[in-house]
Protein backbone atom coordinates (compact mmCIF):
# COMPACT_ATOMS: atom_id res chain seq x y z
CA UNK A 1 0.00 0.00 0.00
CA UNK A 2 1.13 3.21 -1.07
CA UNK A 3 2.71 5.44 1.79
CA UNK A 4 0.75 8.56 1.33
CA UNK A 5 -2.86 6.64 1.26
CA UNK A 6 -1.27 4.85 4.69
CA UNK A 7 -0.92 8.25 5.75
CA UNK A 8 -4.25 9.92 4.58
CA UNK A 9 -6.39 6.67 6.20
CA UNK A 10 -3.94 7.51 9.60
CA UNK A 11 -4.53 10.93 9.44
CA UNK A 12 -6.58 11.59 12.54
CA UNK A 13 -4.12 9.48 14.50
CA UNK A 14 -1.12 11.41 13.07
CA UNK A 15 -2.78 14.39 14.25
CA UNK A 16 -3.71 13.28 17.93
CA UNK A 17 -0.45 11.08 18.34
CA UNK A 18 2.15 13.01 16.48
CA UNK A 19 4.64 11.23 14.04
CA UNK A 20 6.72 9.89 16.77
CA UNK A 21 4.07 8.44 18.76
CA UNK A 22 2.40 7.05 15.23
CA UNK A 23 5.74 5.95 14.39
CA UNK A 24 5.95 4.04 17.63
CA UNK A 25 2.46 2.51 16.68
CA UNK A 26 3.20 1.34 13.32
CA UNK A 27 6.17 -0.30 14.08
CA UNK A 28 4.50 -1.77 16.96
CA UNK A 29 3.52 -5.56 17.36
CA UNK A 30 0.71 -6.55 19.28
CA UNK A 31 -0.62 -10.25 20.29
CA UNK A 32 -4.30 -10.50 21.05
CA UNK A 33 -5.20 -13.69 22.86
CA UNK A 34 -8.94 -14.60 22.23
CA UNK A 35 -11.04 -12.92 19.29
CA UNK A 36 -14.23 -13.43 20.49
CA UNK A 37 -16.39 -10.46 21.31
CA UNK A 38 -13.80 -8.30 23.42
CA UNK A 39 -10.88 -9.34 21.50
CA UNK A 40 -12.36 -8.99 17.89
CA UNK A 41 -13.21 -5.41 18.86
CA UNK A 42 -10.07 -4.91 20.20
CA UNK A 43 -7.82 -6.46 17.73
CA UNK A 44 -10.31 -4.67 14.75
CA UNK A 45 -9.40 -0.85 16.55
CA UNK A 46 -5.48 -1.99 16.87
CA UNK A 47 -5.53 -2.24 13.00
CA UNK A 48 -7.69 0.47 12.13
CA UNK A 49 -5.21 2.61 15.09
CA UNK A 50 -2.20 1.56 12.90
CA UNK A 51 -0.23 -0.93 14.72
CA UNK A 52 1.77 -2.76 11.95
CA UNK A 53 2.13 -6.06 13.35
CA UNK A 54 -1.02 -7.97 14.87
CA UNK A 55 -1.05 -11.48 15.68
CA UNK A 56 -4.34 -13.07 17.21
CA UNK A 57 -4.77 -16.76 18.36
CA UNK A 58 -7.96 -18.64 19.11
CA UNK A 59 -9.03 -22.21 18.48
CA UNK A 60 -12.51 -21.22 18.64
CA UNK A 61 -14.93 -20.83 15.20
CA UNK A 62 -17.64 -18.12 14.12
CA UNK A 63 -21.14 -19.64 15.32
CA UNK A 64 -24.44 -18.15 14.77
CA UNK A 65 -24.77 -17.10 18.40
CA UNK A 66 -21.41 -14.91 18.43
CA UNK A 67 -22.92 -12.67 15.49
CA UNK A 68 -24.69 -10.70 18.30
CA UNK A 69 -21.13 -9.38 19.60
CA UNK A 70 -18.36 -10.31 16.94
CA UNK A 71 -16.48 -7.22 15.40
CA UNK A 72 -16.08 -8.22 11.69
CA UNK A 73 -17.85 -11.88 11.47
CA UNK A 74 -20.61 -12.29 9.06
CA UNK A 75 -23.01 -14.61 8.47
CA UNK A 76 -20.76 -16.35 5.89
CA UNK A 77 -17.86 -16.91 8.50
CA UNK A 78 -20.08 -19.12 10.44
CA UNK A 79 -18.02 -22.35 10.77
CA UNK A 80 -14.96 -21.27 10.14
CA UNK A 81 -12.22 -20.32 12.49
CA UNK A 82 -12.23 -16.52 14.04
CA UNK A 83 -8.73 -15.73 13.39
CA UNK A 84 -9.32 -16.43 9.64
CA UNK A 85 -12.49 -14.58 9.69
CA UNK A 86 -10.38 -11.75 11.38
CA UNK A 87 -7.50 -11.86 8.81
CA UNK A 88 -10.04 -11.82 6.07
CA UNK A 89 -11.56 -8.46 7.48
CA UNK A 90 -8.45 -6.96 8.76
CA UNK A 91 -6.97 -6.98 5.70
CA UNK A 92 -9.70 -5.59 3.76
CA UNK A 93 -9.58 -2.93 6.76
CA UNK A 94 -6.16 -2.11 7.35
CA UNK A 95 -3.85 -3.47 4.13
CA UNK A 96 -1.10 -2.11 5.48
CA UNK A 97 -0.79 -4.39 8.95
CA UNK A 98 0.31 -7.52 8.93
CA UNK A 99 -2.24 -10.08 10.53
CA UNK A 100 -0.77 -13.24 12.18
CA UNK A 101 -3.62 -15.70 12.50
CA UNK A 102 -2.87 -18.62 15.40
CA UNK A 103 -5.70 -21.23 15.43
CA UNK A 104 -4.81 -22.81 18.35
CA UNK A 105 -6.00 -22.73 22.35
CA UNK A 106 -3.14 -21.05 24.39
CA UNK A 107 -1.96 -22.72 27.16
CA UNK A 108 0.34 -22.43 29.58
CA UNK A 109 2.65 -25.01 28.19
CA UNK A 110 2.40 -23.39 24.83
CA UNK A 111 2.81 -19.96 25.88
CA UNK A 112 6.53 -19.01 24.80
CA UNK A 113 5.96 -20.80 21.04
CA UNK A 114 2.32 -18.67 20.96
CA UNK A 115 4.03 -15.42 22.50
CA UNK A 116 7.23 -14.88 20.81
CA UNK A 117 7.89 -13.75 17.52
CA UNK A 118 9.73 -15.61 14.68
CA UNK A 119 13.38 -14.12 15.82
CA UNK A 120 12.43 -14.83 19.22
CA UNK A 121 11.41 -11.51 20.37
CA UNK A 122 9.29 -10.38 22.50
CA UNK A 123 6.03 -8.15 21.81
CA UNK A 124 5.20 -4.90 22.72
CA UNK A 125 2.14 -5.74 24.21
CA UNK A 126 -0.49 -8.81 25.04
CA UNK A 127 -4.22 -8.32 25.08
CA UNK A 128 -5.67 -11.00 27.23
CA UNK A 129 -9.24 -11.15 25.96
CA UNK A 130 -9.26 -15.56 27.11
CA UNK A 131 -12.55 -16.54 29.25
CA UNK A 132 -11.21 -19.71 30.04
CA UNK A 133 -10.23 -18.78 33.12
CA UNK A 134 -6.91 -21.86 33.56
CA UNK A 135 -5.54 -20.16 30.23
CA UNK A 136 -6.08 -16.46 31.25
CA UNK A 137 -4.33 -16.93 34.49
CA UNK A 138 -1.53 -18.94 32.62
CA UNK A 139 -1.03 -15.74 29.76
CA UNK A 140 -1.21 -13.09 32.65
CA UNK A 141 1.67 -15.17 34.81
CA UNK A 142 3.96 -15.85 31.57
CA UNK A 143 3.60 -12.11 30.53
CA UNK A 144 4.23 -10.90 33.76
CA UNK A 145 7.13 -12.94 34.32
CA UNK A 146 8.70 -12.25 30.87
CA UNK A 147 8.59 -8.43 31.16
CA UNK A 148 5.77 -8.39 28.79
CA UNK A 149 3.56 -5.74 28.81
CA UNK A 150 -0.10 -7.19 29.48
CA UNK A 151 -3.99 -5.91 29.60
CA UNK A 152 -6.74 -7.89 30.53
CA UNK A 153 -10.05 -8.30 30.02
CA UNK A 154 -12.27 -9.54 32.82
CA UNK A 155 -16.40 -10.16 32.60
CA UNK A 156 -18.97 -8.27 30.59
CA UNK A 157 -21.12 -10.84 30.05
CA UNK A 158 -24.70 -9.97 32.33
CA UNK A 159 -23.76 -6.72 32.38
CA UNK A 160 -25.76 -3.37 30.54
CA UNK A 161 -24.71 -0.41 32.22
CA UNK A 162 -21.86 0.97 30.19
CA UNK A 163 -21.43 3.42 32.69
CA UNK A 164 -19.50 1.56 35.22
CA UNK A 165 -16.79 -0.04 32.90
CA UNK A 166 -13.54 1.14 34.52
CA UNK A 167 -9.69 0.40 33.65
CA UNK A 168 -7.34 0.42 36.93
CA UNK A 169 -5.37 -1.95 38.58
CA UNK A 170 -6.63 -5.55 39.30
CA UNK A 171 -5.95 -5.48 43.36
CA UNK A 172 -8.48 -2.44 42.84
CA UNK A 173 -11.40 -4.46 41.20
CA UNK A 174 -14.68 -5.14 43.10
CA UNK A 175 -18.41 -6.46 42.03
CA UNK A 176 -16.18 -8.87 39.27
CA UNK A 177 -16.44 -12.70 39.71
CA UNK A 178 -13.77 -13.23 37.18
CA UNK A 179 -11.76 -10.51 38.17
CA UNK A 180 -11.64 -12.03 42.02
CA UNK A 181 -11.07 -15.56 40.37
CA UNK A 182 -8.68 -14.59 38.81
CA UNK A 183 -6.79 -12.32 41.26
CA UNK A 184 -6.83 -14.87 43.57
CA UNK A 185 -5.06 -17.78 41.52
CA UNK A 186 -2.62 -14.96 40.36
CA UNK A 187 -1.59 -14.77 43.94
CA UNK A 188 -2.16 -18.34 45.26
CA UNK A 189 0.06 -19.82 42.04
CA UNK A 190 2.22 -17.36 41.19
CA UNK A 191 2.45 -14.85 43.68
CA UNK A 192 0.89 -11.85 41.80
CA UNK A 193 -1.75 -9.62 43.25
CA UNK A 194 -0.68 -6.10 41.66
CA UNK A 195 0.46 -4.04 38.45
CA UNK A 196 -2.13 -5.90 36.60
CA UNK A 197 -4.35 -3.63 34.09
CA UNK A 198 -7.93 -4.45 33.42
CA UNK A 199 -10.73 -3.83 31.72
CA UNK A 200 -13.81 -4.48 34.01
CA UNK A 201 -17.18 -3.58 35.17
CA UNK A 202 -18.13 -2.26 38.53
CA UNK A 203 -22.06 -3.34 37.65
CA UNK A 204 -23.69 -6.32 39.03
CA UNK A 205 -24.52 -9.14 36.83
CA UNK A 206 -28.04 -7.99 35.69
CA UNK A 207 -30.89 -10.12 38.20
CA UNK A 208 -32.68 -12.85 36.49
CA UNK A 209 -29.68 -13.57 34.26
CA UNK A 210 -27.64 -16.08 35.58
CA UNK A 211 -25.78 -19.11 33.77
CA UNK A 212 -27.89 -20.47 30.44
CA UNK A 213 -28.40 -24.24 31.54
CA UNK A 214 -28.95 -27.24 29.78
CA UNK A 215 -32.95 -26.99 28.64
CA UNK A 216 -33.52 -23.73 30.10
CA UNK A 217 -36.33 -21.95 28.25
CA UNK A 218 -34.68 -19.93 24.74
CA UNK A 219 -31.89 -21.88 24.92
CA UNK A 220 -30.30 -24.28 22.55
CA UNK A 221 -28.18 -27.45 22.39
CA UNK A 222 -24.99 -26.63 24.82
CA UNK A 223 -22.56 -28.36 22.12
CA UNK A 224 -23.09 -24.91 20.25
CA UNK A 225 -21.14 -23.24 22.50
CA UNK A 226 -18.60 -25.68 23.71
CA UNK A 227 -16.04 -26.12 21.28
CA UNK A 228 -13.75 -28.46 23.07
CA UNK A 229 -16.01 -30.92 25.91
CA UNK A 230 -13.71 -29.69 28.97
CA UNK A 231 -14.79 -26.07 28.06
CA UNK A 232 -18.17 -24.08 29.07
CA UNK A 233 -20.63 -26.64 31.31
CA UNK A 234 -23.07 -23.28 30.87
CA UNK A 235 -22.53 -19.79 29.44
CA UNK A 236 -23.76 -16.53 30.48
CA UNK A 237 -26.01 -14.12 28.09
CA UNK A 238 -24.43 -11.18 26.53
CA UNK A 239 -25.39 -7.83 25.73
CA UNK A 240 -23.84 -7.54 22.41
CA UNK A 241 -22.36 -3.83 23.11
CA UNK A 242 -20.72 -4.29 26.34
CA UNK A 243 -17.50 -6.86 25.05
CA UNK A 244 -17.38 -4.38 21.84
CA UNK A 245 -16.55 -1.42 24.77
CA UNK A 246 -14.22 -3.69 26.60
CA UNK A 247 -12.37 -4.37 23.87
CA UNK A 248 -12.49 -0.74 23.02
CA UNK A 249 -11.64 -0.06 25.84
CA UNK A 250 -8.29 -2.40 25.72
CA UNK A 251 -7.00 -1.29 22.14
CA UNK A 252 -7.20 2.68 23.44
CA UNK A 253 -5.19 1.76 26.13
CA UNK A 254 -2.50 -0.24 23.98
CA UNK A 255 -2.52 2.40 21.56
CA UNK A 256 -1.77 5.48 24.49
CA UNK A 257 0.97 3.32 25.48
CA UNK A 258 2.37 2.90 22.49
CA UNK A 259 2.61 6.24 21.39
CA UNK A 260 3.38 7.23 24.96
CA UNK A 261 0.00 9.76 25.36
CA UNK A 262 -0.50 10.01 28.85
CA UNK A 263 -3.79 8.46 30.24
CA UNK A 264 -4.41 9.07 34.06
CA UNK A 265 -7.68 6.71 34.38
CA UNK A 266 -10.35 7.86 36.83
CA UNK A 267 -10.20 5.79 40.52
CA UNK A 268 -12.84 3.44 41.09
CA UNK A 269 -15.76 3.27 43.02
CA UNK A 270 -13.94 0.83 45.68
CA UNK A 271 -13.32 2.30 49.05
CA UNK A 272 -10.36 1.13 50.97
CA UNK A 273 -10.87 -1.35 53.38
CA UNK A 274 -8.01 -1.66 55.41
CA UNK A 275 -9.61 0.01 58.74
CA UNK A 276 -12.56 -2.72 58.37
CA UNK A 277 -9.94 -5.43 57.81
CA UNK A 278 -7.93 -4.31 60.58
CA UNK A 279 -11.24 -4.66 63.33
CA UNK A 280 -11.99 -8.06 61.62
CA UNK A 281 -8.67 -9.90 62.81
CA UNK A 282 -8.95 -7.78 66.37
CA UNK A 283 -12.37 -8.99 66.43
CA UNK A 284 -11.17 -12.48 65.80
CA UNK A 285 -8.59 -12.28 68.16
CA UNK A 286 -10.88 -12.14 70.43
CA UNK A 287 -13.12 -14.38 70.14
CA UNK A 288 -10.57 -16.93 69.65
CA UNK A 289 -9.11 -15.55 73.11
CA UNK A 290 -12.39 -15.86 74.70
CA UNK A 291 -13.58 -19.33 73.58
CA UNK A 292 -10.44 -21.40 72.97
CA UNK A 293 -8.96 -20.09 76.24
CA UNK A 294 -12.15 -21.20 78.11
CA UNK A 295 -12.93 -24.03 76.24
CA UNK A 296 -12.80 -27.81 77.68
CA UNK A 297 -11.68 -29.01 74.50
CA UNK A 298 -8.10 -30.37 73.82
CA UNK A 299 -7.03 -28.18 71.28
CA UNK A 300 -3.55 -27.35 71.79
CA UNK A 301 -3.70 -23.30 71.63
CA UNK A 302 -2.23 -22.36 74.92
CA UNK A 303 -2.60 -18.28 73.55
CA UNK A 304 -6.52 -17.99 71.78
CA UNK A 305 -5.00 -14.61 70.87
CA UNK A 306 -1.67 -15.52 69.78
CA UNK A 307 -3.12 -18.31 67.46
CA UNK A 308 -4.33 -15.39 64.91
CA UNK A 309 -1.78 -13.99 62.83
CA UNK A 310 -3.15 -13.30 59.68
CA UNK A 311 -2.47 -9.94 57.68
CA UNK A 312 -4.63 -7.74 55.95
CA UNK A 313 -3.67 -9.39 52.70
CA UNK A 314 -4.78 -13.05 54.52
CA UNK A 315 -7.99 -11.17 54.85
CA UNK A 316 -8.89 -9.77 51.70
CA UNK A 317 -8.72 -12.83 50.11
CA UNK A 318 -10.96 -14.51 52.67
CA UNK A 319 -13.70 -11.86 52.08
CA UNK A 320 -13.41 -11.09 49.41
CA UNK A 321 -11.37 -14.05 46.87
CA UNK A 322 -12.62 -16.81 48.53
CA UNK A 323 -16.23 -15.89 49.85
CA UNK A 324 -17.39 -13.01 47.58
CA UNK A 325 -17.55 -10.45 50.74
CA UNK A 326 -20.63 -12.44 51.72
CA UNK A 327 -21.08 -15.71 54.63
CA UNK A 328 -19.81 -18.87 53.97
CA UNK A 329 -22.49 -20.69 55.34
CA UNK A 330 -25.83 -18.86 53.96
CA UNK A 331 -24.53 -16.33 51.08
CA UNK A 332 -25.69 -13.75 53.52
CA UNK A 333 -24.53 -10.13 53.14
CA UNK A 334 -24.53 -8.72 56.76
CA UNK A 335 -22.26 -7.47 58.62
CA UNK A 336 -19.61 -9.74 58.59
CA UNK A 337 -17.09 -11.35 61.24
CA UNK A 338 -14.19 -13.85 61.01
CA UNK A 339 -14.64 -17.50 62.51
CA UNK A 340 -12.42 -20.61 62.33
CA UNK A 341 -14.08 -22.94 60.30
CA UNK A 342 -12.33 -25.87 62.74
CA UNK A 343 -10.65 -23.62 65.95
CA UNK A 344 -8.46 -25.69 67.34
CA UNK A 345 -6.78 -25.92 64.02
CA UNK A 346 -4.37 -23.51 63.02
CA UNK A 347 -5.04 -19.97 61.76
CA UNK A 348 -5.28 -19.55 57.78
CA UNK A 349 -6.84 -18.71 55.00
CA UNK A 350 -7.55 -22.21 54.67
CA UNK A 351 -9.03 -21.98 57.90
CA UNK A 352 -11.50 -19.08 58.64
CA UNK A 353 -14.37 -17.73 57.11
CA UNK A 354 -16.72 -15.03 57.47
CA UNK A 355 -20.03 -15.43 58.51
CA UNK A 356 -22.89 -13.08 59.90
CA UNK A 357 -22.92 -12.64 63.83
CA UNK A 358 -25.96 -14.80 64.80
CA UNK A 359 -23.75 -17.42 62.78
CA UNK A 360 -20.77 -17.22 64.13
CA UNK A 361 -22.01 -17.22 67.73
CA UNK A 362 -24.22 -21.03 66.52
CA UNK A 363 -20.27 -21.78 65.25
CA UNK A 364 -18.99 -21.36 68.78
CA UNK A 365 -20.92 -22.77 70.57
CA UNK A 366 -21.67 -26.09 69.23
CA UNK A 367 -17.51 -25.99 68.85
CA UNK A 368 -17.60 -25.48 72.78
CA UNK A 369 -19.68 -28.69 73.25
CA UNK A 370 -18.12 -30.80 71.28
CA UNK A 371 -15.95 -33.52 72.74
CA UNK A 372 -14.45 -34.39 69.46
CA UNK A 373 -13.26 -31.56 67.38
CA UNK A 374 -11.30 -33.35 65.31
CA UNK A 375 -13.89 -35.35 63.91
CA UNK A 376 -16.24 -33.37 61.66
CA UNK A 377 -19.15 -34.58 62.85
CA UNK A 378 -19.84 -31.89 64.61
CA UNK A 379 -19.40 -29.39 61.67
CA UNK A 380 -21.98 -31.59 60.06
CA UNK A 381 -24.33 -30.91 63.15
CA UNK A 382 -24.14 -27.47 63.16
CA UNK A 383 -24.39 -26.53 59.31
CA UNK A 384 -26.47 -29.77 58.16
CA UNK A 385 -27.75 -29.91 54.24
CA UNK A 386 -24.25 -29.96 52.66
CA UNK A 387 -23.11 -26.77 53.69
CA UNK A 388 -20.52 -28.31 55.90
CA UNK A 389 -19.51 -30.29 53.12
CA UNK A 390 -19.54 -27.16 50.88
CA UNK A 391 -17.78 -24.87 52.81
CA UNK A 392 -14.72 -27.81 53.60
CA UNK A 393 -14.51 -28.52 50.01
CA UNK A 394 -13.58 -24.57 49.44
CA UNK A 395 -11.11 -24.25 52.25
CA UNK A 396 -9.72 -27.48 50.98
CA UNK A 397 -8.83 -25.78 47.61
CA UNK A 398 -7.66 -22.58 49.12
CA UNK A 399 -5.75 -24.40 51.43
């Protein structure tokens, strides 16, 4: 493609970047991971923005129920793999970027062949736009490891309000199941809970839509959506405009970076919760002090006191990674408290949970009575109807 018609169809960006920051684009090369409805969108505005080098991977193909969301996917791409219905557009788009089309489903194992360029370089920046959520931890942890500049995308499916999509640090996110997912097996695998960007929504999923099930009313055969059989037991409905501003949302960001234009985003609505943290471990203290001290059972704390020594970290992912800010034991949002899930074990995240008051004081004192608190028996008493068995089955993976 000629130079000056690269130029005239970049002109607005030349303007608001300036040659060196367009220069710094167009040289640039980007790898977007998923091109589904975040990533198309964002790998569509990286291309039309002027980055030179794109490559996208995804194993997935165009069905008839990603039409409502995809960028550039048309009815006649319907069967055939995204990242050659992407190449196909792109090109027609932007004829002067290369496209790099990677059918294939990234994996941890398979990130440094997926990730690196033919000499072996490393790109300027990853797009995470994955919602398997094994793979999207994997990319985020090789990136960050690697000194690769990464962005991710967490959940917009459920959501409407486009009001409340923010970009800001991923320690800062709040109201995203994804986002806490994934935050917390950042930091329980690889020991990453910061200087993460994301794209995310502070919005509730929307009530009444929850996961599409098998049979449920409007719904079709689940095989439509599940490409591979260990992916997607249920999906969740999408408004087809939210992903587009996500992925928006992602290629602005990539692009300011690469053309070094400063971007200061706006904080979030999430209020510090250090102070509340703080009270909840005195508060625990406590209580451990008062009933472990006093209690006739064997349970080899000499100090009820001493035996908590968690940090404010231990506690944010208790309330909020592990249990959603709401009780373990009946989903209930009241005010909250910490409790040992089995008190004359040691202290952990593997080991205390928040529950509302009334709760915590049933907790205590069928623990009190108990003659036998290493046998769970009692935990079965006191929370009958599975929860015990619930609530041990989560501490045993957070363990």
């Amino acid at each position: 493609m000629d130079e000056s018609l690269v130029r005239e169809q970049l002109a607005r960006h030349y303007v608001f970047f300036g040659d060196d920051g367009m220069a710094a684009i167009r040289k640039a090369k980007v790898v977007v991971v998923g091109v589904g409805g975040v990533g198309s969108h964002a790998a569509h505005m990286l291309a039309r923005g002027g980055v030179g080098f794109i490559r996208i991977i995804d194993f997935d193909q165009v069905t008839l129920s990603s039409l409502n969301r995809h960028a550039v996917a048309t009815f006649s791409d319907v069967g055939t793999p995204k990242v050659m219905a992407m190449m196909r557009r792109l090109g027609d788009i932007a004829p002067h970027a290369q496209i790099d089309p990677i059918n294939k489903l990234f994996s941890g194992d398979a990130a440094e062949e997926l990730l690196l360029l033919a000499d072996g370089s490393k790109p300027d920046f990853v797009i995470d736009a994955i919602d398997h959520l094994p793979s999207k931890v994997a990319l985020i942890a090789y990136c960050k490891q690697h000194g690769i500049p990464v962005i991710a995308s967490m959940g917009s499916g459920a959501k409407a309000d486009p009001s409340r999509i923010f970009l800001c640090d991923i320690s800062e996110t709040t109201e995203d199941p994804l986002a806490r997912s994934v935050r917390y097996q950042l930091r329980k695998q690889y020991g990453i809970d910061h200087n993460v960007p994301v794209v995310y929504s502070t919005e509730r999923a929307t009530p009444g839509l929850g996961l599409i099930q098998p049979g449920a009313a409007g719904s079709t055969d689940l095989a439509e959506f599940a490409p591979l059989p260990t992916f997607r037991a249920s999906i969740l409905p999408v408004m087809g405009p939210l992903p587009a501003m996500f992925g928006n949302a992602l290629a602005a960001t990539v692009l300011s970076h690469l053309a070094t234009f400063k971007c200061l985003p706006l904080p979030t609505t999430r209020p510090s919760r250090t102070k509340d943290y703080a009270k909840l471990v005195r508060d625990l203290a406590k209580e451990c002090e008062k009933h472990l001290s006093a209690s006739k059972v064997s349970t080899g704390v000499q100090n009820g006191a001493a035996h908590v020594q968690l940090t404010l970290d231990d506690v944010a992912v208790i309330v909020e990674d592990v249990w959603g800010m709401r009780s373990a034991v009946s989903q209930r949002v009241d005010k909250l408290v910490l409790v040992p899930w089995r008190p004359h074990e040691r202290i952990s995240v593997g080991n205390v949970v928040p529950m509302a008051k009334d709760e915590a004081e049933h907790h205590w004192s069928r623990f009190s009575r108990t003659r036998d608190p290493a046998h769970d028996a009692w935990l079965e008493g006191t929370w009958p109807g599975g929860v015990a068995e619930r609530v041990g089955s989560v501490l045993k993976s957070v363990a």
